[in-house]
N, C-alpha and C. Protein backbone atom coordinates (compact mmCIF):
# COMPACT_ATOMS: atom_id res chain seq x y z
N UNK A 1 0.82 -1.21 0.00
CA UNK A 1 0.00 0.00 0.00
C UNK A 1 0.86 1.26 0.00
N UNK A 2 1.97 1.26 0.57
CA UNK A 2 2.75 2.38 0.96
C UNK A 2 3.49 2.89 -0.98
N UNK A 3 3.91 1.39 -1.18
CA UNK A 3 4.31 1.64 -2.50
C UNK A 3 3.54 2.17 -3.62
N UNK A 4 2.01 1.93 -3.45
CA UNK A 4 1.00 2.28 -4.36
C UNK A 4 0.83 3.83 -4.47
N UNK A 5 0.84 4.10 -2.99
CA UNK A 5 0.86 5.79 -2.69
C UNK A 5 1.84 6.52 -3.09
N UNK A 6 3.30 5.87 -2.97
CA UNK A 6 4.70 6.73 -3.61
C UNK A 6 4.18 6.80 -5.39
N UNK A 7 3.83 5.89 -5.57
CA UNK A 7 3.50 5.85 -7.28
C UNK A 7 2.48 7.09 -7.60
N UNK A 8 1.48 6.37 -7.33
CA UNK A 8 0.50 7.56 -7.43
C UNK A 8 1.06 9.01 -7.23
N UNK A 9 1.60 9.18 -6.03
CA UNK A 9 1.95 10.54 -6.16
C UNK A 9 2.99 11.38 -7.41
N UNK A 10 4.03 10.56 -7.22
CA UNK A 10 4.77 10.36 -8.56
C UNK A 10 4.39 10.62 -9.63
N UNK A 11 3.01 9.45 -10.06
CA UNK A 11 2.67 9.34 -11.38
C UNK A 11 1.74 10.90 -11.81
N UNK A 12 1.33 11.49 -10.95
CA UNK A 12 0.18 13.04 -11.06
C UNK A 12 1.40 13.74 -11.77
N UNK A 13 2.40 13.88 -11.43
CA UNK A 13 3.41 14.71 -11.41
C UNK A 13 4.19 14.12 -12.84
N UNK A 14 4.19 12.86 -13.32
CA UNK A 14 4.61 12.81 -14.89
C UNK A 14 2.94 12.84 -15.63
N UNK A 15 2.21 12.39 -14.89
CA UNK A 15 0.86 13.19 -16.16
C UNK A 15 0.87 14.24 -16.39
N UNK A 16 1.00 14.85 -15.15
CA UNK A 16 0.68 16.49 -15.34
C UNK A 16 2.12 16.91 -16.93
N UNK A 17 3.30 16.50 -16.70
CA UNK A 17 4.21 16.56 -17.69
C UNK A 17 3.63 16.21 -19.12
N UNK A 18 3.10 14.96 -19.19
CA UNK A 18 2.47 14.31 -20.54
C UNK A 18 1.54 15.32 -20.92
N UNK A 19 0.84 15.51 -20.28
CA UNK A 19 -0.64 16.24 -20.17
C UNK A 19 0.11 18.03 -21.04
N UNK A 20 1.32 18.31 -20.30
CA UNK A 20 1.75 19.29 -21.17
C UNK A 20 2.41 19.30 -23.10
N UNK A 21 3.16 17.94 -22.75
CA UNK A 21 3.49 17.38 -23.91
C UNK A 21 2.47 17.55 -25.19
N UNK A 22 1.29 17.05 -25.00
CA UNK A 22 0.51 16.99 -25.68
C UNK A 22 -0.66 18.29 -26.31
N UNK A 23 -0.39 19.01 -24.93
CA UNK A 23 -1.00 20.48 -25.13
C UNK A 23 -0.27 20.98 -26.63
N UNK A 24 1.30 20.89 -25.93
CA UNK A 24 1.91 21.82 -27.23
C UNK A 24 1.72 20.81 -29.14
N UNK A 25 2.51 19.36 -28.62
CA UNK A 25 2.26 18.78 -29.69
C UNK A 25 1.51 17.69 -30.32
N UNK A 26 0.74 17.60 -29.37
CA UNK A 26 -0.73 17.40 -29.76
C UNK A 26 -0.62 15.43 -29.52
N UNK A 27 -1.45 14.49 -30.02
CA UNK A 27 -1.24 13.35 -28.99
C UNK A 27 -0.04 12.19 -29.60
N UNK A 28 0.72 11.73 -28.72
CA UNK A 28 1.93 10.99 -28.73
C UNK A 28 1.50 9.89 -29.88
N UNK A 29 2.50 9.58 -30.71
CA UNK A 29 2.55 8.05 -31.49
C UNK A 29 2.03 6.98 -30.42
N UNK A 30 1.69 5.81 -30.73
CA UNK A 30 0.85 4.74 -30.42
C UNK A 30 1.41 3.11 -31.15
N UNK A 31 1.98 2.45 -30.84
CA UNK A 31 3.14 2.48 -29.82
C UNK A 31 4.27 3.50 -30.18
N UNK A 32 5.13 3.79 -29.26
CA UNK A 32 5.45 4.92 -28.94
C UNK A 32 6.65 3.92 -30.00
N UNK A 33 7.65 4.55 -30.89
CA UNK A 33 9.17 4.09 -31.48
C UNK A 33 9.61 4.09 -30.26
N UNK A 34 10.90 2.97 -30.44
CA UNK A 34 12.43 3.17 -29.69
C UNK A 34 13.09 4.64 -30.62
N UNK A 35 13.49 5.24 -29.75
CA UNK A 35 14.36 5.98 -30.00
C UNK A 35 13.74 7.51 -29.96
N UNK A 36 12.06 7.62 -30.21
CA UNK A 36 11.13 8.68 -30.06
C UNK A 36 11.37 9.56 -28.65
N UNK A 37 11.47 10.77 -29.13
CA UNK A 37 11.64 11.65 -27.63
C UNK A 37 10.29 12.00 -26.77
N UNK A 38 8.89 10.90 -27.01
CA UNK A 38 7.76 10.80 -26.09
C UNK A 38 8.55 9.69 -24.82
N UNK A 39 9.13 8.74 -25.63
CA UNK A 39 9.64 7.82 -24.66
C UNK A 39 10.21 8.56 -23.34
N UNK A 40 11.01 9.70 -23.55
CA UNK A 40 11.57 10.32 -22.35
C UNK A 40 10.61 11.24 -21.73
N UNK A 41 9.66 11.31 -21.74
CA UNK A 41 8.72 12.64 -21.37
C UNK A 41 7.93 11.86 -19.26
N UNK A 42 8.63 12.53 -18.78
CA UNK A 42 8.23 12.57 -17.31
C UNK A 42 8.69 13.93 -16.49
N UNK A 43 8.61 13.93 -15.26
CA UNK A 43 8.38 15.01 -14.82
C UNK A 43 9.89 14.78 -14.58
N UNK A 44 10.87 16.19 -14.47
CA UNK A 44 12.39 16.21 -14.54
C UNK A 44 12.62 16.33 -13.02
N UNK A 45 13.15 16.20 -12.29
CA UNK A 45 14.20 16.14 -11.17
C UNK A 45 15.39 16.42 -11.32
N UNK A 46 16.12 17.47 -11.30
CA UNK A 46 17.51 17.49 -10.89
C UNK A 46 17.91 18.22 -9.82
N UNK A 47 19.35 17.81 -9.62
CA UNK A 47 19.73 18.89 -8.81
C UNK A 47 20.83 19.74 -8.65
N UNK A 48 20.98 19.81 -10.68
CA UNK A 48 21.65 21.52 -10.95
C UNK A 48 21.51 21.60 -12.15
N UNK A 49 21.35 22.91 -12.44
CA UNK A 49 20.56 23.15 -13.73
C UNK A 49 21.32 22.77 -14.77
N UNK A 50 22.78 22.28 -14.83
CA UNK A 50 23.17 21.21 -15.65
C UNK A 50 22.51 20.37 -16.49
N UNK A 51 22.17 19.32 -15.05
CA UNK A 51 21.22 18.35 -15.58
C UNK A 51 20.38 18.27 -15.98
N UNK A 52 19.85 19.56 -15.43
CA UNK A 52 18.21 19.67 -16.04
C UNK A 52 18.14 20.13 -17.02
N UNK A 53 19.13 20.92 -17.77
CA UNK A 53 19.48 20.96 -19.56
C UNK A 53 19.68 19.63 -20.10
N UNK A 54 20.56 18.91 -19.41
CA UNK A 54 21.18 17.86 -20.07
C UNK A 54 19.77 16.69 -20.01
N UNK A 55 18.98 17.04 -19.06
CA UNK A 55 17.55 15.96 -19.20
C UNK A 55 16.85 15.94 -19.76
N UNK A 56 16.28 17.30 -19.86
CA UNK A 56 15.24 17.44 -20.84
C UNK A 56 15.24 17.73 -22.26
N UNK A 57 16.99 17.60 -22.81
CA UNK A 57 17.47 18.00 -24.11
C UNK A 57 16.55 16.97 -25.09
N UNK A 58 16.31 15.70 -24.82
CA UNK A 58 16.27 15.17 -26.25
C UNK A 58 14.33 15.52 -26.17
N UNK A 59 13.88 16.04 -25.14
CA UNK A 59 12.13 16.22 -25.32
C UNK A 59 12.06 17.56 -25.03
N UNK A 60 12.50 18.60 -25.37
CA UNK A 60 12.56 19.74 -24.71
C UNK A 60 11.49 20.28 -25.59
N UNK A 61 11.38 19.91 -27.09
CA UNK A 61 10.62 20.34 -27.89
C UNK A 61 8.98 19.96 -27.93
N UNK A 62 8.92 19.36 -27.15
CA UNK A 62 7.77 18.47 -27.28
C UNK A 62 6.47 19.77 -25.89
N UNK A 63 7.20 20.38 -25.19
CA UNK A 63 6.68 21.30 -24.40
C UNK A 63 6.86 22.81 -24.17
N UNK A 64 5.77 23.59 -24.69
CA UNK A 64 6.09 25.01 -24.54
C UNK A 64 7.27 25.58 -24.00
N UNK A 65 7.92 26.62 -24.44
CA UNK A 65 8.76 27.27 -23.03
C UNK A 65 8.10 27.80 -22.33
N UNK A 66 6.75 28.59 -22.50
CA UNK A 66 6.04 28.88 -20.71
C UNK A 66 6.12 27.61 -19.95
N UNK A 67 5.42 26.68 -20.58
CA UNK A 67 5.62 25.49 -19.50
C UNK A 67 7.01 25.44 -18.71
N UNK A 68 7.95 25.18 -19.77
CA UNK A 68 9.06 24.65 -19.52
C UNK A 68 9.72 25.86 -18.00
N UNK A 69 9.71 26.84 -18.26
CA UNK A 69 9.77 27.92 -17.08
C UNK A 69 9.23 27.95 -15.69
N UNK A 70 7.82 27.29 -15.88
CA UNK A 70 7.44 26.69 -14.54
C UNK A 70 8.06 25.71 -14.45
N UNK A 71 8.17 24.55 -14.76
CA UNK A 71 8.64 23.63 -14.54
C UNK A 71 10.03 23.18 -13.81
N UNK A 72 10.83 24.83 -14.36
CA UNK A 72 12.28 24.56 -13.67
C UNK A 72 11.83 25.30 -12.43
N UNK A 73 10.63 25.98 -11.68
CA UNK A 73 10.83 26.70 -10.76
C UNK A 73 10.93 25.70 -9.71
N UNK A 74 10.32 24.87 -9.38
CA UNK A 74 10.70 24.03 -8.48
C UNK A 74 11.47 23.08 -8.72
N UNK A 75 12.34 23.33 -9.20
CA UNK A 75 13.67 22.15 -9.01
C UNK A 75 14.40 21.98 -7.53
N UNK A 76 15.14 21.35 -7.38
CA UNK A 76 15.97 21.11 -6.12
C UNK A 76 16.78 22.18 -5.89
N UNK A 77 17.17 22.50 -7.24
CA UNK A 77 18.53 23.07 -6.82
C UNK A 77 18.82 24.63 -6.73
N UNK A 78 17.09 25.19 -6.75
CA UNK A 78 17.39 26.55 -6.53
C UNK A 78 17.08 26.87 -4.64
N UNK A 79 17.43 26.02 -3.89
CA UNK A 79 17.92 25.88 -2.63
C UNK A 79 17.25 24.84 -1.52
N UNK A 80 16.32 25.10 -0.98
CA UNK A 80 15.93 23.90 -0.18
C UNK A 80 15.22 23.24 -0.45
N UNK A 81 14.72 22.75 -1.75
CA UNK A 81 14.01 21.92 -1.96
C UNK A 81 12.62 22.11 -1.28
N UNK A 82 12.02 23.17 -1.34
CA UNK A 82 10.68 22.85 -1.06
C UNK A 82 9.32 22.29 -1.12
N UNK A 83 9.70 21.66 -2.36
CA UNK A 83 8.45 20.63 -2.84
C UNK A 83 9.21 19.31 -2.33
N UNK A 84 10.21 18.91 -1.79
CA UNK A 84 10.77 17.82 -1.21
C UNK A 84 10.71 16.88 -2.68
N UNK A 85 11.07 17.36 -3.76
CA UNK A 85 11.22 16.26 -5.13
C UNK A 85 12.29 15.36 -4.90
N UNK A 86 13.36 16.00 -4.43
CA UNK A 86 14.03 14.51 -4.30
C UNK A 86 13.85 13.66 -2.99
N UNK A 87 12.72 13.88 -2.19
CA UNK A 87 12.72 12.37 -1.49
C UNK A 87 11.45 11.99 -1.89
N UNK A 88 10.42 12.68 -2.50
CA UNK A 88 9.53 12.15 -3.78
C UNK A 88 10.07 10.86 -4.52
N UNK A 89 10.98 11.62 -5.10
CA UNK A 89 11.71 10.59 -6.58
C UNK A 89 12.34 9.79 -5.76
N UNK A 90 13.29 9.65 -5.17
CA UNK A 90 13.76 8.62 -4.61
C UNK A 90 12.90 7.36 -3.68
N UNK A 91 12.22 7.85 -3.12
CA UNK A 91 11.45 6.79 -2.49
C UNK A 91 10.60 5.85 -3.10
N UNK A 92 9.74 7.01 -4.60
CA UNK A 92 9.73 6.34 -5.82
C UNK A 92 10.14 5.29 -6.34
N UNK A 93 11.17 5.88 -7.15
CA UNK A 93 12.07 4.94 -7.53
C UNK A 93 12.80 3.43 -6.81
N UNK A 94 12.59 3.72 -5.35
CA UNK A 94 13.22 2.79 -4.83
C UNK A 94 12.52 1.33 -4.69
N UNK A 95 11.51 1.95 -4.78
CA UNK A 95 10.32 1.14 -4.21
C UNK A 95 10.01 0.16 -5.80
N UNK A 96 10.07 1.44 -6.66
CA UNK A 96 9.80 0.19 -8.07
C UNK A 96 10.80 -0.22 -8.52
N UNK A 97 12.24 0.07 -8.47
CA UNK A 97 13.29 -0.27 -9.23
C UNK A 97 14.21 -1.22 -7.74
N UNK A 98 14.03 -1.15 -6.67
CA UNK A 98 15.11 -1.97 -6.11
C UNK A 98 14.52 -2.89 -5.02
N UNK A 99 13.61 -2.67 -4.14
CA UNK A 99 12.97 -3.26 -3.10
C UNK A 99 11.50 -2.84 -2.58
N UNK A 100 10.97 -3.24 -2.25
CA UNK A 100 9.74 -2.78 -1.41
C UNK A 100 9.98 -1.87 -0.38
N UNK A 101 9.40 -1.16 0.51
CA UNK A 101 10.05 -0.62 1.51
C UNK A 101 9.43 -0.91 2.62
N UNK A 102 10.14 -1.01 3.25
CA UNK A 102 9.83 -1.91 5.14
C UNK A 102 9.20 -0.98 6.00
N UNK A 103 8.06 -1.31 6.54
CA UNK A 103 7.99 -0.42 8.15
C UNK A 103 8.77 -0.43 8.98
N UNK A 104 8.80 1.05 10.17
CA UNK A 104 9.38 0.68 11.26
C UNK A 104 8.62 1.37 12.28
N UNK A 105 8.71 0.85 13.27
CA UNK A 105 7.80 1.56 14.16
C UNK A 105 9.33 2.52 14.84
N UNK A 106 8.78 3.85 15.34
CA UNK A 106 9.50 4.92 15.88
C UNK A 106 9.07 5.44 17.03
N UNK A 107 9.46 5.96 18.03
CA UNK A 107 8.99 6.41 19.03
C UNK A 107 8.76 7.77 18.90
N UNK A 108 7.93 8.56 19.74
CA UNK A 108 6.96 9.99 19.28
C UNK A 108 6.77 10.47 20.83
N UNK A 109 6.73 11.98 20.94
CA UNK A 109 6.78 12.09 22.13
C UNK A 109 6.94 11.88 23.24
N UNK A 110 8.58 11.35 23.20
CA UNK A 110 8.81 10.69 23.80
C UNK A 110 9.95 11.58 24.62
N UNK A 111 10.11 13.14 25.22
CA UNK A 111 10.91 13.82 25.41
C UNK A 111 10.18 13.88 26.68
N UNK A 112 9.20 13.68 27.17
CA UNK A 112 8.91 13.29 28.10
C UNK A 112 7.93 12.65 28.76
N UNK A 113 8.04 11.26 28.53
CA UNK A 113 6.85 10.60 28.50
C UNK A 113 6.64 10.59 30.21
N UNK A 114 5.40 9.74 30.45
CA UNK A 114 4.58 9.68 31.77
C UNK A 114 4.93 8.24 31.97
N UNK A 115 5.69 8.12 33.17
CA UNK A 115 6.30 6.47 33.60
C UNK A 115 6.01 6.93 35.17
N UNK A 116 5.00 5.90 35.62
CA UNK A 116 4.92 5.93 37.07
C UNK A 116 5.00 4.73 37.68
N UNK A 117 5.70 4.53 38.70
CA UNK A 117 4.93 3.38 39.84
C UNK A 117 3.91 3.24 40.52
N UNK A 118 3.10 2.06 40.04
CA UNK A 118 1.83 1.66 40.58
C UNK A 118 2.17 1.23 41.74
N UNK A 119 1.75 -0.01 41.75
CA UNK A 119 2.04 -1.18 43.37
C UNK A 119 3.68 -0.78 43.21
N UNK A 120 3.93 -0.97 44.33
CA UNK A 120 5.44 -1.19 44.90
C UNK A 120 5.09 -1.86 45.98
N UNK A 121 6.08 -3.41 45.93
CA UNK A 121 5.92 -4.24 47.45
C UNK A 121 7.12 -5.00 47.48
N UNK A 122 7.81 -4.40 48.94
CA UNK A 122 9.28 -5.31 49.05
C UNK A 122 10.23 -4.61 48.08
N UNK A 123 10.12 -3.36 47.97
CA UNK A 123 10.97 -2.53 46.80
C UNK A 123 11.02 -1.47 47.22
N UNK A 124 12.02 -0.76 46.81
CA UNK A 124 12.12 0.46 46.78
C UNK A 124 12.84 1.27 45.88
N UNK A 125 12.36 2.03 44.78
CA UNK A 125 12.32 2.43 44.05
C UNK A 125 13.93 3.45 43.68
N UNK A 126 15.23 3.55 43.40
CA UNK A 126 16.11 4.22 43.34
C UNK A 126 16.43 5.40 42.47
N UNK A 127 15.83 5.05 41.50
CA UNK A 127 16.56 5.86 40.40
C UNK A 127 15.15 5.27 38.77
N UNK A 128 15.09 6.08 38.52
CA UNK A 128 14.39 5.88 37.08
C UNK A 128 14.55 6.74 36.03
N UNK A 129 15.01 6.46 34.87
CA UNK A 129 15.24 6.86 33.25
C UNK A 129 14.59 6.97 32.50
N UNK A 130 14.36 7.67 31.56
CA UNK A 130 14.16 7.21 29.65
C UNK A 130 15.83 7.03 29.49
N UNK A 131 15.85 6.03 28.82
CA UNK A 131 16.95 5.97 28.18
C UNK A 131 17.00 5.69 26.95
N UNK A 132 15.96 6.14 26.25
CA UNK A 132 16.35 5.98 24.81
C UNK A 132 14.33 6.99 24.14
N UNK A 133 14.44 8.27 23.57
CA UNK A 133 13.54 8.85 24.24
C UNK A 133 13.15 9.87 22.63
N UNK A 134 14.08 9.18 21.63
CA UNK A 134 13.91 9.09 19.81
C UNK A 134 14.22 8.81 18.97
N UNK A 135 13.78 8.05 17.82
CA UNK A 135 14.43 7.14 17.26
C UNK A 135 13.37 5.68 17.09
N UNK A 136 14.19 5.13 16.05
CA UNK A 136 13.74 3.70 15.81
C UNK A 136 13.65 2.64 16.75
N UNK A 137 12.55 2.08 17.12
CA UNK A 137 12.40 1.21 18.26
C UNK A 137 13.04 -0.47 17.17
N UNK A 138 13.91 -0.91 17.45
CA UNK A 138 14.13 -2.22 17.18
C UNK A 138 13.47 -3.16 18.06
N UNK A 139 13.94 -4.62 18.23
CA UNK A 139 13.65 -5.37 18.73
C UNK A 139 14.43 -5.21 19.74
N UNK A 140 13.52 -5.55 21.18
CA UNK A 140 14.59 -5.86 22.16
C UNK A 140 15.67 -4.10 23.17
N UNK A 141 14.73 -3.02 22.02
CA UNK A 141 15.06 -1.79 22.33
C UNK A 141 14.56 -1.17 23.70
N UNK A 142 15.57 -0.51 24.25
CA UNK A 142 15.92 -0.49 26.25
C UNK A 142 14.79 0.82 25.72
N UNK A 143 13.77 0.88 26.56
CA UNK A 143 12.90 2.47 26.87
C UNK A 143 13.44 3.28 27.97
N UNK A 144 13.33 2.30 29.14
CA UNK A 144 13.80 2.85 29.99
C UNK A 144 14.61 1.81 30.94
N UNK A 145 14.80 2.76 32.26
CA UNK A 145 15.38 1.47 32.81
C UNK A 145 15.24 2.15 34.48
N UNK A 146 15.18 1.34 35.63
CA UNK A 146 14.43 1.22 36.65
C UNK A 146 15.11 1.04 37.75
N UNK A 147 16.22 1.53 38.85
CA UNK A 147 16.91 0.73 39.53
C UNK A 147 16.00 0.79 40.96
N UNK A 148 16.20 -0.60 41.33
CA UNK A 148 15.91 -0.71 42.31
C UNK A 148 16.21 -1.09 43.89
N UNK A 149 15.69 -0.98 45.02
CA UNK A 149 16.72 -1.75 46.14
C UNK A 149 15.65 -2.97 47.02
N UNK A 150 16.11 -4.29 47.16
CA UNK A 150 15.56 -5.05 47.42
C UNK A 150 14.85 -4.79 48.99
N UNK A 151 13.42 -4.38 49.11
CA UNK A 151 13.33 -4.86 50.97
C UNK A 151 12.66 -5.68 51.55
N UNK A 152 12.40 -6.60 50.82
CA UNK A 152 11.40 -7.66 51.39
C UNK A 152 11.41 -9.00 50.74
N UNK A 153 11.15 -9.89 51.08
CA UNK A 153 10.87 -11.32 50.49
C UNK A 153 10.12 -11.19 49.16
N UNK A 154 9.25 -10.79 49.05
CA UNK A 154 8.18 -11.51 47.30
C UNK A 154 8.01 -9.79 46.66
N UNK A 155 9.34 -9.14 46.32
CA UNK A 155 9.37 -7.89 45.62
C UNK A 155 8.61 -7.93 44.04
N UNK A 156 7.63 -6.61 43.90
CA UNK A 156 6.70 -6.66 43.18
C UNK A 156 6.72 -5.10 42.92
N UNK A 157 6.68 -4.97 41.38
CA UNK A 157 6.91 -3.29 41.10
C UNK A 157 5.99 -3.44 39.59
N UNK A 158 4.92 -2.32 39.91
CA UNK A 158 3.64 -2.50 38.66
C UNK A 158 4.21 -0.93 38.34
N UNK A 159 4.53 -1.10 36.72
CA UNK A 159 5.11 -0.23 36.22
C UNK A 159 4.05 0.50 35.10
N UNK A 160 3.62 1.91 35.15
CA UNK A 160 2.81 2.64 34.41
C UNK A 160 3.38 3.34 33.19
N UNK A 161 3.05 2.96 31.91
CA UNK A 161 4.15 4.23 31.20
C UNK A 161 3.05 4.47 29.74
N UNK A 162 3.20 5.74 29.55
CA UNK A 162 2.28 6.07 28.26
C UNK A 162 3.32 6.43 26.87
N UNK A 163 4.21 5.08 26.54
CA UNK A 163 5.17 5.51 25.47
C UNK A 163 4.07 5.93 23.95
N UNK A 164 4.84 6.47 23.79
CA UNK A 164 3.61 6.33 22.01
C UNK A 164 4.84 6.56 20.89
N UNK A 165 4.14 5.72 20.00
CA UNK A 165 4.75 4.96 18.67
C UNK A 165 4.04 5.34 17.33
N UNK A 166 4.52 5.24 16.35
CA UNK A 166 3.98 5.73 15.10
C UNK A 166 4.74 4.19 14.43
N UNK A 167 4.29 4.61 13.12
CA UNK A 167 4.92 3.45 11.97
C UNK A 167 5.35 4.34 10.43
N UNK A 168 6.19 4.22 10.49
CA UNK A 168 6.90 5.06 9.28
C UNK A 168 7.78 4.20 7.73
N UNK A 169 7.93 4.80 7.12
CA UNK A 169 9.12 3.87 6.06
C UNK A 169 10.77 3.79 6.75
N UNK A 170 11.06 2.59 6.70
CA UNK A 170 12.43 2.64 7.16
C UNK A 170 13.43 3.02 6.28
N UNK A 171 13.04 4.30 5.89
CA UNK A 171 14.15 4.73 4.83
C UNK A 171 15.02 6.36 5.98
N UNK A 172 16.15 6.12 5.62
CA UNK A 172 16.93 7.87 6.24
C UNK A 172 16.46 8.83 5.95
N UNK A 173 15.82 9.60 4.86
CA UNK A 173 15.29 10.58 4.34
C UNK A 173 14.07 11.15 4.87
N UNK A 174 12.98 9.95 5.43
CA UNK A 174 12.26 9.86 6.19
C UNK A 174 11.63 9.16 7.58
N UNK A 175 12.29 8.87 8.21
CA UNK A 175 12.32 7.87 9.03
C UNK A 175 11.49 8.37 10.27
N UNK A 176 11.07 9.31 10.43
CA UNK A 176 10.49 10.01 11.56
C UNK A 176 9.20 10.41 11.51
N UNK A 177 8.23 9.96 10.45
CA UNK A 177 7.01 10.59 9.89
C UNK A 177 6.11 9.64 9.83
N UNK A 178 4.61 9.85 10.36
CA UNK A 178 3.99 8.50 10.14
C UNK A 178 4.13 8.58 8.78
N UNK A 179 3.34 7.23 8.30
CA UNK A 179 2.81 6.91 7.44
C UNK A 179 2.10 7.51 6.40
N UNK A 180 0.95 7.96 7.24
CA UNK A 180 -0.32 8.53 6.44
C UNK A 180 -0.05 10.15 6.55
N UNK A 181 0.69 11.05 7.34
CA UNK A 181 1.46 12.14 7.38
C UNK A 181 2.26 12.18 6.03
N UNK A 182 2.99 11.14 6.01
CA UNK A 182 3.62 11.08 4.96
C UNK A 182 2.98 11.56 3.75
N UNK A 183 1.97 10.54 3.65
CA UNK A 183 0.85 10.47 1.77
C UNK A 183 0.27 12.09 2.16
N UNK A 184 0.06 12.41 3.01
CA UNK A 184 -0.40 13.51 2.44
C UNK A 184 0.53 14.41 2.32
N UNK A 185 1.39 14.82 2.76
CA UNK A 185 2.47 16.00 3.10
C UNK A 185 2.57 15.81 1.54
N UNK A 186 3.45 14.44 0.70
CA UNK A 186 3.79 14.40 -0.45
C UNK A 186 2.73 15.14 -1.27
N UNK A 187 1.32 14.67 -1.05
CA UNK A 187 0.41 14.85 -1.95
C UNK A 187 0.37 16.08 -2.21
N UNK A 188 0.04 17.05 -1.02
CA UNK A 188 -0.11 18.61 -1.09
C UNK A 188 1.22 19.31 -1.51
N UNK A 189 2.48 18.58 -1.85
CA UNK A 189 3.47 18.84 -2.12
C UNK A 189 3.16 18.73 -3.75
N UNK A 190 2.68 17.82 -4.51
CA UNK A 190 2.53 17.54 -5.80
C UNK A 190 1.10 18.50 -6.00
N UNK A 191 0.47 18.41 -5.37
CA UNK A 191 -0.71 19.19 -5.57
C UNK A 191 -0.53 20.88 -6.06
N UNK A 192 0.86 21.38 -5.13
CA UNK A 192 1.46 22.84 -5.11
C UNK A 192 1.58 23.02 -6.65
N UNK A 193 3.09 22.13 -7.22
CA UNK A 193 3.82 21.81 -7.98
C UNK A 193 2.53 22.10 -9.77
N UNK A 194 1.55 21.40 -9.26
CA UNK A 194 0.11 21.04 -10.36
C UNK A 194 -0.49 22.37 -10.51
N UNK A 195 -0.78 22.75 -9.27
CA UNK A 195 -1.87 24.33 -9.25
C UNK A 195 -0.55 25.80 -9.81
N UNK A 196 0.60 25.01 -9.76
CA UNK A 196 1.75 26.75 -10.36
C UNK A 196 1.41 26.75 -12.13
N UNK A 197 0.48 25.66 -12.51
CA UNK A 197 -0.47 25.77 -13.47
C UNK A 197 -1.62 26.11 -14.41
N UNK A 198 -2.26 26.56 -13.14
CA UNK A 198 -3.68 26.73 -13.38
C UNK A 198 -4.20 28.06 -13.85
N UNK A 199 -3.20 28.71 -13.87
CA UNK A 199 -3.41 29.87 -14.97
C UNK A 199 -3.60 29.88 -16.10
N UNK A 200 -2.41 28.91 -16.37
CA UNK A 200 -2.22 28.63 -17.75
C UNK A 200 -3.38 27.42 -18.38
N UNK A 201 -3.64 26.60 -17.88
CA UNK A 201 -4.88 25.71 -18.05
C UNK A 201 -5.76 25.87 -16.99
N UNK A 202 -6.40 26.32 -17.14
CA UNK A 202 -7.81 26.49 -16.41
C UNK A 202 -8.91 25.71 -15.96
């Protein structure tokens, strides 16, 4: 499902490209030739205007230069990436060209969570931590940790804690974001990218 959503989002963002293609030169061959410059027609990513000459050279003709002018405004490389295209494209890409991508569950407000002692019997309570309080929860991953001092025969310690967890892609780029945060952030990100349009097509 996660992969279906990177696509989709993706794919709005090379229609919207096609969708220009065709404005200017009207509708693509059917099957498309090897060697035809429709074959290259998707939405460009780079990240220096190098490339983005050197990308869009062999279809450059195939789309207005008004278009083509919006099109470079959100590139990467005129500074922070604010449409986030390259962890768009990459997560993309990764997902159809190399592996699926894995969940991970992460910990979330966790700077200061609520850990109390309930029952205490034959104990006494020394010292208590977060010790690990953001970040990827693995298996077997320490939350906290509890010291205690023995005072009685049948020691018994009922431990209260309100950790909270999300589930994210286990990728670096994003590793800290739910899920469904995710699909949309991207979406309204491609959505931006679509509407720096709507002047021009109405």
């Amino acid at each position: 499902m996660v992969g279906e959503m990177l696509h989709e989002i993706r794919s709005s963002l090379d229609n919207l490209v096609w969708f220009l293609a065709e404005a200017k030169s009207g509708t693509a061959p059917w099957p498309i030739p090897s060697g035809n410059p429709w074959r290259s027609v998707q939405f460009p990513v780079y990240e220096t205007p190098q490339r983005f000459a050197d990308g869009i050279q062999r279809w450059r003709d195939l789309v207005h230069d008004d278009d083509w002018t919006i099109l470079e405004q959100p590139q990467p490389y005129h500074g922070l990436d604010p449409y986030h295209l390259v962890q768009i494209t990459e997560l993309s890409n990764a997902d159809k060209h190399r592996a699926m991508h894995l969940l991970t569950t992460y910990h979330s407000d966790l700077v200061n969570p609520t850990v109390r002692i309930g029952e205490c019997i034959d104990a006494e309570v020394v010292a208590m931590e977060i010790t690990q309080n953001a970040g990827v929860c693995r298996g077997k991953t320490e939350l906290g940790r509890i010291s205690l001092r023995i005072t009685g025969p049948q020691p018994y310690v009922q431990v209260q804690e309100q950790f909270g967890f999300e589930v994210a892609i286990d990728h670096p780029a994003i590793i800290e974001m739910p899920v469904v945060d995710m699909g949309v952030w991207m979406s309204l990100k491609a959505r931006a990218i679509i509407d720096l349009f709507a002047s021009r097509y109405p």
